[in-house]
Protein backbone atom coordinates (compact mmCIF):
# COMPACT_ATOMS: atom_id res chain seq x y z
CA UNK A 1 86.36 85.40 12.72
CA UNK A 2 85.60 81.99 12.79
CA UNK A 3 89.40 80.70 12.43
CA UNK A 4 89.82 83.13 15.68
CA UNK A 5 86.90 81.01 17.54
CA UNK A 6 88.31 78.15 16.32
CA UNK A 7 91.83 79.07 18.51
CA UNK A 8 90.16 79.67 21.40
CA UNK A 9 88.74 76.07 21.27
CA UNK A 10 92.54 74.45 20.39
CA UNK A 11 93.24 76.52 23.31
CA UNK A 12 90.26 75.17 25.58
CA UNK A 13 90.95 71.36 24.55
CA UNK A 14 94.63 72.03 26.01
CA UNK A 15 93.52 73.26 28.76
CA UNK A 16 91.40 70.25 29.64
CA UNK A 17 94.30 67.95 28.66
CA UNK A 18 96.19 69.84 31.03
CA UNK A 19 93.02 69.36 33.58
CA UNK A 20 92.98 65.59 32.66
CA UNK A 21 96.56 65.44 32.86
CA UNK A 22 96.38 66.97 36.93
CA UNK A 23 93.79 64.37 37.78
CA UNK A 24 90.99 66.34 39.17
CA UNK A 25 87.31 65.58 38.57
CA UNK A 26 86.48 64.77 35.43
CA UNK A 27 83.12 65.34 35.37
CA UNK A 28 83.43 68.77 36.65
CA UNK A 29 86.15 69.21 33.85
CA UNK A 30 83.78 68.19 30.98
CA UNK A 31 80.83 70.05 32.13
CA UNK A 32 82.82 73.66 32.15
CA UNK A 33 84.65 72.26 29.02
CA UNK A 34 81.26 71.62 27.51
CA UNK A 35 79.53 74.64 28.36
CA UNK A 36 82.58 76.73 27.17
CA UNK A 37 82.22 75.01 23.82
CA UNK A 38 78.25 75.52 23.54
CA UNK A 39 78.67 79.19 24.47
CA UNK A 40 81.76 79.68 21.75
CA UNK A 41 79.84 77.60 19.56
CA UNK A 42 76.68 79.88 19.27
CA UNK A 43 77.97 82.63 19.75
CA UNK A 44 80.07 82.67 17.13
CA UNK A 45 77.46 82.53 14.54
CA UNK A 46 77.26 85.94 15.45
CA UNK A 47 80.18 87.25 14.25
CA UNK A 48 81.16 84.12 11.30
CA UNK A 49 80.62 84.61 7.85
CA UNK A 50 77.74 83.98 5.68
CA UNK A 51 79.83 81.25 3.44
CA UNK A 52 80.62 79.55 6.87
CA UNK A 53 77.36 79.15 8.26
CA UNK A 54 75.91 77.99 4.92
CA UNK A 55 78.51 75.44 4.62
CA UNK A 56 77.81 74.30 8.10
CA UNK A 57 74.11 73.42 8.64
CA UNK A 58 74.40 72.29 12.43
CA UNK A 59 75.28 75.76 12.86
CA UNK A 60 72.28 76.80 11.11
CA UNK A 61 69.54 77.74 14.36
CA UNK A 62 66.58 79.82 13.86
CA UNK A 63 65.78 82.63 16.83
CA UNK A 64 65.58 82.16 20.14
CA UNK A 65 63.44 78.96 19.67
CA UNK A 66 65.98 76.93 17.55
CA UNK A 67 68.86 78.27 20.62
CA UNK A 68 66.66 76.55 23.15
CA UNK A 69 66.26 73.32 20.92
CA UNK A 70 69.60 73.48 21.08
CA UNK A 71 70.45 74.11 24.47
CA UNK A 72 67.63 71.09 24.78
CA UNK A 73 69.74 68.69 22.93
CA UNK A 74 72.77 69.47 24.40
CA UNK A 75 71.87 69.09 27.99
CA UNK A 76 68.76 66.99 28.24
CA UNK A 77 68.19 65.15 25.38
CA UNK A 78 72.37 63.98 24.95
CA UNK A 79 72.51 62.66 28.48
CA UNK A 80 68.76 60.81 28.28
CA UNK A 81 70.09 58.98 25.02
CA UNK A 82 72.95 57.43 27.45
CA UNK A 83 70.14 55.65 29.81
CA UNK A 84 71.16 52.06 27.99
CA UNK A 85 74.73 52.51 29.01
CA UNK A 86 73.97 53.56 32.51
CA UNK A 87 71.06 50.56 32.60
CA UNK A 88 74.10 47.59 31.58
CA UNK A 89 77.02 49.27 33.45
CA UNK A 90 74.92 49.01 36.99
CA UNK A 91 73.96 45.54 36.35
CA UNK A 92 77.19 44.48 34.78
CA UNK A 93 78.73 45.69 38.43
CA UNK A 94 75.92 43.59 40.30
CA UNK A 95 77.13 40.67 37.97
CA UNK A 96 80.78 41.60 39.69
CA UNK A 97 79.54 41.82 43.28
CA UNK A 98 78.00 38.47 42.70
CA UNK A 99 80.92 36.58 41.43
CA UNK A 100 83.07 37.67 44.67
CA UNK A 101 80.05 37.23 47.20
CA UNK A 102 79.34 33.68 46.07
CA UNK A 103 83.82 33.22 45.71
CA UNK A 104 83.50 32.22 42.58
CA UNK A 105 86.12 34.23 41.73
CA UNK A 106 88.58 33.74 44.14
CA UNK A 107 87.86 29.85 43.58
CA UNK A 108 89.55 30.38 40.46
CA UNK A 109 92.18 32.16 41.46
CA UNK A 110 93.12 29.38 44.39
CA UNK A 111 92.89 26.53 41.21
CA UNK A 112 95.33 28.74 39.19
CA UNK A 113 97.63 28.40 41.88
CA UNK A 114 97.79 25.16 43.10
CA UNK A 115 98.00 24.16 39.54
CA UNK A 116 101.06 26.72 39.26
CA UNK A 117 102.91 25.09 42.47
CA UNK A 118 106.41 26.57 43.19
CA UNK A 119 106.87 27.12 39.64
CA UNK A 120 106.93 31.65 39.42
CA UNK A 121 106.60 32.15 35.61
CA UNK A 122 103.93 29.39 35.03
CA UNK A 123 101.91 30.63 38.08
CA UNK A 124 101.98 34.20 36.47
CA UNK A 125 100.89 33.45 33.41
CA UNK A 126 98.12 30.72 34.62
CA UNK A 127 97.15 33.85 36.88
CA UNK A 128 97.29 36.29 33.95
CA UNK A 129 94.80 33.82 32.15
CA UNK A 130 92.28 33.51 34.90
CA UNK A 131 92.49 37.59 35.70
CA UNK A 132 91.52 38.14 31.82
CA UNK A 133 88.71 35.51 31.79
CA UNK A 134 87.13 37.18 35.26
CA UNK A 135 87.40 40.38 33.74
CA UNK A 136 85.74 39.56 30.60
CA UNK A 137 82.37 39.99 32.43
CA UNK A 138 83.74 42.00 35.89
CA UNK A 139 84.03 45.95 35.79
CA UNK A 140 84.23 48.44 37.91
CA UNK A 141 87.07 49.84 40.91
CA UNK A 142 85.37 47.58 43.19
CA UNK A 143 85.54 43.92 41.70
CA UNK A 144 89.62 45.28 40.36
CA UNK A 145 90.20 45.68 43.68
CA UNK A 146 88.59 42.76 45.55
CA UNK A 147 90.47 40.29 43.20
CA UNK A 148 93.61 42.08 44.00
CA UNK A 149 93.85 41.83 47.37
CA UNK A 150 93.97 37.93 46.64
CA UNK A 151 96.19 38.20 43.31
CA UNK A 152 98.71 40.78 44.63
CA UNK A 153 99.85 38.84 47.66
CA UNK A 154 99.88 35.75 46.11
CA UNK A 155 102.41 36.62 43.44
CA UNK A 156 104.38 38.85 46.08
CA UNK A 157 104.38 35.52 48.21
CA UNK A 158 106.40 33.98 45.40
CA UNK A 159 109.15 36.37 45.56
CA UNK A 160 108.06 38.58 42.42
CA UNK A 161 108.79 41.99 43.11
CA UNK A 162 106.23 44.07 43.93
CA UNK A 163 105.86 46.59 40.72
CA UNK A 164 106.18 43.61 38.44
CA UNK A 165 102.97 42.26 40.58
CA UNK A 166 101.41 45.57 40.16
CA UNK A 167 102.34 45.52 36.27
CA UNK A 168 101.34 41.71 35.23
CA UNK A 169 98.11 42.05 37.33
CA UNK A 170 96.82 45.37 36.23
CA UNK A 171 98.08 44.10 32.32
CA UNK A 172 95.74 40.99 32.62
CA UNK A 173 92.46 43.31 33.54
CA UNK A 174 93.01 45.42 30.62
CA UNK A 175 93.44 42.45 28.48
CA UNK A 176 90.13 40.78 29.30
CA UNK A 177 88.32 44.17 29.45
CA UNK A 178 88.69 43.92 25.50
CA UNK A 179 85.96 41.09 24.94
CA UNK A 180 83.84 42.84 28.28
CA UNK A 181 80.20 43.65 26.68
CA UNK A 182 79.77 46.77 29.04
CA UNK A 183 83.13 48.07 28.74
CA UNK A 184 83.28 47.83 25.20
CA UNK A 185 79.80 47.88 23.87
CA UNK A 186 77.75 49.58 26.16
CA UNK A 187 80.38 51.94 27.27
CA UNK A 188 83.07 52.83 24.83
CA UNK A 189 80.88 52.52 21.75
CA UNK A 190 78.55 54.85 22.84
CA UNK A 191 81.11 57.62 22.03
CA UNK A 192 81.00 56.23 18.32
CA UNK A 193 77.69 55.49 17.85
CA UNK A 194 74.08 55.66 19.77
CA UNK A 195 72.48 52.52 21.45
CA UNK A 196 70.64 51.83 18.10
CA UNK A 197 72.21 52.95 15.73
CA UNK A 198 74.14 50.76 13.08
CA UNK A 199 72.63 47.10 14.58
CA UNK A 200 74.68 45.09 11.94
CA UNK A 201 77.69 46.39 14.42
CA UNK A 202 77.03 44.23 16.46
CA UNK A 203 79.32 42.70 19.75
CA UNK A 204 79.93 39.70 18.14
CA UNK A 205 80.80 41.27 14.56
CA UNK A 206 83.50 43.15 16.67
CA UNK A 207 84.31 40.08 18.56
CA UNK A 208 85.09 37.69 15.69
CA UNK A 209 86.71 40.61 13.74
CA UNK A 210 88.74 42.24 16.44
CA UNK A 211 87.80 41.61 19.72
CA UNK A 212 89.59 38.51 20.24
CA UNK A 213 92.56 39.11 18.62
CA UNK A 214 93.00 42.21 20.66
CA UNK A 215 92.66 40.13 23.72
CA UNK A 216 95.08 37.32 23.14
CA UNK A 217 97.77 39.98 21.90
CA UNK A 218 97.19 41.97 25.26
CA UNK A 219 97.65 38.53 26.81
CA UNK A 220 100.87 37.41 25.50
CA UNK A 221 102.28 40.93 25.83
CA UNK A 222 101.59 40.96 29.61
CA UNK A 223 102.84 37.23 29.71
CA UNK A 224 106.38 37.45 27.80
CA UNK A 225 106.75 40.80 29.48
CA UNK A 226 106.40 39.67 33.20
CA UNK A 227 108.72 36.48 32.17
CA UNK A 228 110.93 39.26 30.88
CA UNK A 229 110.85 41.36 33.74
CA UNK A 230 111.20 38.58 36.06
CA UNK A 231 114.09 37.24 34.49
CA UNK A 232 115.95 40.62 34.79
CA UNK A 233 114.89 41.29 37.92
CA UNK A 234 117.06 37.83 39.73
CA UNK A 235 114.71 37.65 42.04
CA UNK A 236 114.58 35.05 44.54
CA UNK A 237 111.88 32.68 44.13
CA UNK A 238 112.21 30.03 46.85
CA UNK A 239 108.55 29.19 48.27
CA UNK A 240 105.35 27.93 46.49
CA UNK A 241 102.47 30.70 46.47
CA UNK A 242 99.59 30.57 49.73
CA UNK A 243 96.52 32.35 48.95
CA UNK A 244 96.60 35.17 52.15
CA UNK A 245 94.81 33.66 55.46
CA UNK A 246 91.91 35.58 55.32
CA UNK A 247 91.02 34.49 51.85
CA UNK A 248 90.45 31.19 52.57
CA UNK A 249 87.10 29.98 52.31
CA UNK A 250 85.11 27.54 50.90
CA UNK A 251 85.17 26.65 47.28
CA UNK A 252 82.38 27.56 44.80
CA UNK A 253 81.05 24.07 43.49
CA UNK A 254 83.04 23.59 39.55
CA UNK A 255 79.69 24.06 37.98
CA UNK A 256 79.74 27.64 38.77
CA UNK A 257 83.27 28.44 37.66
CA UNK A 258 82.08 28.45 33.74
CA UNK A 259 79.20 31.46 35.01
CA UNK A 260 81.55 34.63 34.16
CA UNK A 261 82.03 34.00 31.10
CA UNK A 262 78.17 33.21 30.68
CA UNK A 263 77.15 36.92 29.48
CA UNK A 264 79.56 36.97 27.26
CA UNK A 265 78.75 33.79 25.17
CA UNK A 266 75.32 34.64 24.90
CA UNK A 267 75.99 37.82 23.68
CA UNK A 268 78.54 36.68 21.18
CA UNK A 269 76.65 33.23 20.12
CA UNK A 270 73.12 34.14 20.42
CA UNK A 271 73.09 38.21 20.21
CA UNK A 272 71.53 38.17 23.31
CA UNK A 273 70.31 40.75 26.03
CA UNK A 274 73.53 41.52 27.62
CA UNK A 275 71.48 42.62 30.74
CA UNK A 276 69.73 39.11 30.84
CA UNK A 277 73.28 37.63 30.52
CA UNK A 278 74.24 38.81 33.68
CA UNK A 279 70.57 38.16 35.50
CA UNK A 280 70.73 34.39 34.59
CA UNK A 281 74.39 33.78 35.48
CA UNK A 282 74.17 36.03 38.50
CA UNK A 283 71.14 34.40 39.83
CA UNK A 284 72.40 30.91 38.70
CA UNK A 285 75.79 31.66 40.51
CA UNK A 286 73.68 32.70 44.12
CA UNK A 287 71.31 29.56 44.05
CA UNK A 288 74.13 27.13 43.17
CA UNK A 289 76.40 28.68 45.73
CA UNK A 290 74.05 27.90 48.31
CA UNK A 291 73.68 32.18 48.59
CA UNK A 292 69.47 31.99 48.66
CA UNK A 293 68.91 29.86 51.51
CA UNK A 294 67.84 31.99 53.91
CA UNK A 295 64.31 32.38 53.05
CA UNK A 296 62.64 35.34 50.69
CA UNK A 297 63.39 38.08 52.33
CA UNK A 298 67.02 37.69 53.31
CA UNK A 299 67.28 36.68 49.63
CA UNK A 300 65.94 39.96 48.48
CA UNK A 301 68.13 42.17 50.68
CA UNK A 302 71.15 40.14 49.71
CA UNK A 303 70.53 40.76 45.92
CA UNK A 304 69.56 44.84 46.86
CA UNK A 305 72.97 44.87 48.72
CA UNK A 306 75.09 43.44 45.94
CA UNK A 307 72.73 46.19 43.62
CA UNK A 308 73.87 49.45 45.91
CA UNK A 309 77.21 48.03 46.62
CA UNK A 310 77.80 47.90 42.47
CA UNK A 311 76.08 50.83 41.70
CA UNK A 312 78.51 52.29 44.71
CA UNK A 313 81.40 50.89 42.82
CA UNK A 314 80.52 52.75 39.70
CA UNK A 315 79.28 55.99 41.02
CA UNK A 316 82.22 57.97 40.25
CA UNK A 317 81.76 56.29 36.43
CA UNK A 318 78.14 57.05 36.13
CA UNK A 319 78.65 60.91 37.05
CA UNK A 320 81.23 61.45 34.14
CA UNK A 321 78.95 59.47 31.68
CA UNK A 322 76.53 61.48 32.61
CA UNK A 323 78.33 64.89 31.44
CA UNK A 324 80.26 63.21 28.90
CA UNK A 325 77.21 63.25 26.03
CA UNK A 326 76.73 66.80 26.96
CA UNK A 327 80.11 67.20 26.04
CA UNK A 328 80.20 64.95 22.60
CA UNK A 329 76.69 66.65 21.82
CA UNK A 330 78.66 70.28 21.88
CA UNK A 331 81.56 68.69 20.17
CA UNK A 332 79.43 68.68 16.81
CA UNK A 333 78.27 72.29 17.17
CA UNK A 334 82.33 73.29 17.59
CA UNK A 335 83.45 70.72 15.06
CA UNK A 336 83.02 73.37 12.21
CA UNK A 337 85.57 75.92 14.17
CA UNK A 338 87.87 72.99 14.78
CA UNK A 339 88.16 71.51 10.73
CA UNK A 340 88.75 75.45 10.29
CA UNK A 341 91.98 75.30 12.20
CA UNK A 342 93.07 71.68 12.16
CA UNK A 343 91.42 70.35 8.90
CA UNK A 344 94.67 70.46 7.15
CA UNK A 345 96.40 68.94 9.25
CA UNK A 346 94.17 66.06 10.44
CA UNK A 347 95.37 62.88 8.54
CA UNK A 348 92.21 61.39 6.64
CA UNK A 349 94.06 57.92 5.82
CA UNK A 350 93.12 55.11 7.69
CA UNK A 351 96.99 53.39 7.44
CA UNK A 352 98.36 56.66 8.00
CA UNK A 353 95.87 57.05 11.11
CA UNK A 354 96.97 53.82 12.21
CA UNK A 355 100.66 54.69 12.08
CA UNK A 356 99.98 58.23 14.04
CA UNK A 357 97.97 56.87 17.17
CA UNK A 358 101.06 53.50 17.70
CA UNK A 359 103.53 56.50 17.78
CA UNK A 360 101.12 58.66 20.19
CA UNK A 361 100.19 55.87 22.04
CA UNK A 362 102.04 57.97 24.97
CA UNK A 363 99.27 60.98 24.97
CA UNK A 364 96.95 57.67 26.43
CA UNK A 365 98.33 58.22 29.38
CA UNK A 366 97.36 61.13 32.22
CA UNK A 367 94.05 61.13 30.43
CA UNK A 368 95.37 62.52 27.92
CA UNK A 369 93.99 62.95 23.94
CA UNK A 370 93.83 59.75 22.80
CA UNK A 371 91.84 58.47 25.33
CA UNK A 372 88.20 57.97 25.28
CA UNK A 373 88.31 58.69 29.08
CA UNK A 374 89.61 61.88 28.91
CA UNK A 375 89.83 64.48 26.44
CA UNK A 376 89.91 61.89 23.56
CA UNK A 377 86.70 62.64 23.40
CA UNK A 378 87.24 65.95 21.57
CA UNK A 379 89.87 64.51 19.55
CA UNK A 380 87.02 61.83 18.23
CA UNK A 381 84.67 64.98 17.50
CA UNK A 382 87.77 66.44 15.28
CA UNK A 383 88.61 63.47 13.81
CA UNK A 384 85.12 62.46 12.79
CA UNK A 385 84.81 65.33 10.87
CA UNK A 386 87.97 66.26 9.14
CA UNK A 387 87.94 62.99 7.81
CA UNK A 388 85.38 59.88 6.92
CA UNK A 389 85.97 57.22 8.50
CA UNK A 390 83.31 53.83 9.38
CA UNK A 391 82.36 53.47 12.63
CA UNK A 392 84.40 49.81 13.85
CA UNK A 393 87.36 51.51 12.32
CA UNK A 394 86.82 54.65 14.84
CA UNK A 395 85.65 52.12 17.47
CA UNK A 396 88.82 50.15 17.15
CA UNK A 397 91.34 53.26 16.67
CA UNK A 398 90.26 54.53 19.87
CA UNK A 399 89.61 51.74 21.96
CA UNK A 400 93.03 50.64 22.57
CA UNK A 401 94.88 53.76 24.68
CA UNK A 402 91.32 53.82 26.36
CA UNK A 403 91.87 50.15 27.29
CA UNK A 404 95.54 49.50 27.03
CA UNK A 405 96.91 52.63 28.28
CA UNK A 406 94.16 54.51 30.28
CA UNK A 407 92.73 51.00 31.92
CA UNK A 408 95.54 48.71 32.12
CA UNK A 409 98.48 51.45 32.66
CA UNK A 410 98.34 54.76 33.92
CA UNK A 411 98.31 56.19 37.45
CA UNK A 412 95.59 58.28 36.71
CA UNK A 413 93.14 55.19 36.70
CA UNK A 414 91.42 54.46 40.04
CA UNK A 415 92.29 51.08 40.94
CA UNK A 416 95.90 51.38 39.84
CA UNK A 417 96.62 54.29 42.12
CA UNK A 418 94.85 51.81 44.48
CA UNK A 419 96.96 49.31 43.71
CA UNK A 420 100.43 51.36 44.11
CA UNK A 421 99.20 52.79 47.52
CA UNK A 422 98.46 48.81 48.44
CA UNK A 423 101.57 47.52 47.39
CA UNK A 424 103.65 50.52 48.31
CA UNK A 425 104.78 50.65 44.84
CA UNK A 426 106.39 53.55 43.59
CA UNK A 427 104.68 55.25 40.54
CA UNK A 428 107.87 55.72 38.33
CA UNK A 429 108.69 52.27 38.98
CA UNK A 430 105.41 50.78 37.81
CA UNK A 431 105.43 53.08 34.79
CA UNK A 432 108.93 51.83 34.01
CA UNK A 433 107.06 48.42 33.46
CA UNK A 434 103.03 50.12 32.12
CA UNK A 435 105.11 52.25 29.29
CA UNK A 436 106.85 49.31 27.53
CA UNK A 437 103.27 47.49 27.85
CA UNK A 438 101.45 50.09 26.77
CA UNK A 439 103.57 50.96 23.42
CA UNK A 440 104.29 47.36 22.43
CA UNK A 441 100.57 46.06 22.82
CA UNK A 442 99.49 49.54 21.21
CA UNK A 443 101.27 49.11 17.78
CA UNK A 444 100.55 45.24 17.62
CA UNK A 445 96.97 46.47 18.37
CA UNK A 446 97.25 48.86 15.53
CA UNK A 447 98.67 46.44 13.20
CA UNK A 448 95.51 44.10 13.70
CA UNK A 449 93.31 47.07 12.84
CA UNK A 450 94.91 48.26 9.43
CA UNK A 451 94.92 44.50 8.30
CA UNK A 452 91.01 44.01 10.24
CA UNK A 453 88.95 46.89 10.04
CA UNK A 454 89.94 49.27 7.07
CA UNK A 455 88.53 49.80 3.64
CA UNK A 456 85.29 49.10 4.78
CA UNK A 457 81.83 49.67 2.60
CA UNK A 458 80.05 52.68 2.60
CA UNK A 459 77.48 50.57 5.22
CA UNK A 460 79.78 51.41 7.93
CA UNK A 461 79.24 54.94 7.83
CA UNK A 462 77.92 56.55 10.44
């Protein structure tokens, strides 16, 4: 009976690809998906056999006080655990709201440009650069937006056609994203691994061993790509790029260009507080951008402001990592019915692992299984226990569709359908540029982790 329960959940994880795949709420999605599971899941050590439950002890519940500890876990305790992601995520997009109030970022956008002149290709890549280094320590729809709307018309103004904009722009955030402490540590590892577990893991072990490999090979992709495109496109590229009119502003003083990538160095150097990063280069950025003049208590409401409008920004976020450890925390309890069907399946060799997601990099897209931000979730919970595999080399194999494809190329992201309704960019034509991207950077990515991150010690177990 349990291989029939165990169909029923293939079936269910379909259906929320499909769900994923349609682009409605994704929260909603993974709280019926999660309850589903939980109610398949314990009810069908009703009706398993006795060899099954023995050889699976998370199934193994006694009366109607070890179902409530259950239920407990799954929907209280699961989400609680997540306060330390939800903690750097709102400050990390205060840190963002900071850097565009006091124009530090668009300071360095306006450099990149003058320093590109009237030359397309160098301009690109110079802006490619600067877009990775803001969004090392930026997050969120809000800040991808706000430094669009002065990227996007600046390379438009230099004749590049508009989905190749779209595609080099977009590219560059994803790229930087992969050395971003909230995207990648307080976020995405979460799904691997709780806030305190494994502390030799730390974000500058996965910085020195992956991290910033897997940002300068993003980078050069997007760069020789957009060349490439650009080249084959013939367009005309007769006038030297002008930030838009209502961009121009004052320019942050050159001291406060090095504060983005502040939080970041500290973490990586020092180990530190990735939350205290972003307070002392936030702070340092409003006091040296002349921001806290106006006496103590237009200061404070300034610094609540930039506080709402970044925990406005990630709203949407917060409400799907909210269900989404409900929905990992079930994934254990249905894990059992899963190995069942799929065990057999399931490769268990890291190379051969390797070699499966580069050539599936497509099912990245539409939120599909492979990403962490939609139902790759459940594919993770499969995965994880068919097979025994360390935690970085988990981390790594499923942290490049999240980034590369979900972030950096598909529709379904929020500030890329943003961006194609901006630019008036059709969505074909800016996955005719995202797929290429997407698959090239994918199986370089997975090249770097089957030389980086495999064979590892019995110490990287989770």
């Amino acid at each position: 009976m349990e291989f029939v329960i165990g169909i029923i959940l293939v079936l269910t994880f379909f259906a929320l690809a499909y769900y994923c795949i349609k682009g409605y709420n994704l929260m909603i999605g993974f709280l019926v998906v999660a309850t589903a599971w939980t109610v398949l899941s314990l009810a069908g050590t009703l009706v398993a056999s006795q060899e099954f439950i023995a050889e699976n002890s998370v199934l193994q519940f006694d009366g109607l006080k070890g179902l409530i500890a259950v239920l407990n876990n799954i929907y209280q305790s699961a989400p609680e655990g997540w306060g330390t992601t939800l903690v750097n995520v709102c400050w990390g997009a205060w840190f963002g709201r900071v850097l565009m109030e006091t124009g530090i970022a668009a300071t360095l956008i306006r450099k990149t440009v003058e320093l590109g002149g009237d030359r397309p290709a160098i301009t690109v890549i110079l802006l490619n650069i600067v877009t990775a280094f803001i969004f090392t320590a930026m997050m969120g729809a809000g800040p991808v937006i706000a430094i669009g709307v002065i990227v996007l018309p600046i390379l438009m103004s230099l004749g590049i056609p508009k989905p190749i904009a779209m595609f080099t722009f977009m590219g560059a955030v994803s790229a930087g994203m992969y050395l971003n402490p909230v995207l990648q540590w307080s976020q995405l590892r979460a799904f691997i691994l709780a806030a305190d577990e494994m502390p030799d893991f730390t974000f500058s072990w996965y910085a020195s061993h992956w991290g910033y490999f897997a940002l300068g090979i993003s980078l050069v992709v997007v760069c020789v790509l957009a060349v490439v495109y650009l080249k084959a496109s013939k367009a005309s590229h007769a006038w030297a790029a002008q930030a838009p009119a209502n961009t121009a502003s004052t320019d942050a003083p050159a001291i406060a260009l090095i504060l983005p990538i502040v939080p970041v160095v500290l973490k990586i150097a020092l180990d530190f507080s990735v939350i205290g990063g972003f307070v002392i280069a936030g702070f340092l950025a409003l006091f040296i951008c002349g921001k806290m003049k106006g006496g103590f208590v237009a200061s404070c409401q300034l610094v609540n402001k930039l506080y709402y409008d970044g925990v406005v920004d990630t709203a949407p976020l917060i409400g799907f990592l909210l269900t989404l450890p409900m929905f990992n925390t079930c994934a254990s309890y249905a894990a059992p019915y899963f190995k069942e069907v799929l065990g057999s399946f399931m490769p268990t060799n890291e190379y051969i692992i390797c070699a499966v997601f580069a050539v599936l990099s497509i099912l990245g897209f539409f939120r599909g299984p492979l990403t962490l931000y939609g139902c790759g979730a459940a594919t993770l919970g499969v995965l994880s226990t068919v097979g025994h595999f360390s935690a970085p080399f988990l981390f790594c194999v499923f942290t490049i569709p999240s980034t590369t494809v979900n972030v950096g190329s598909c529709i379904t992201q929020s500030w890329i359908a943003w961006g194609l309704a901006y630019t008036k960019v059709e969505s074909k034509d800016f996955l005719k540029l995202s797929i290429p991207f997407a698959y090239i950077t994918s199986i370089l990515l997975y090249i770097l982790t089957a030389f980086t991150v495999t064979g590892l010690g019995p110490e990287w177990f989770a």
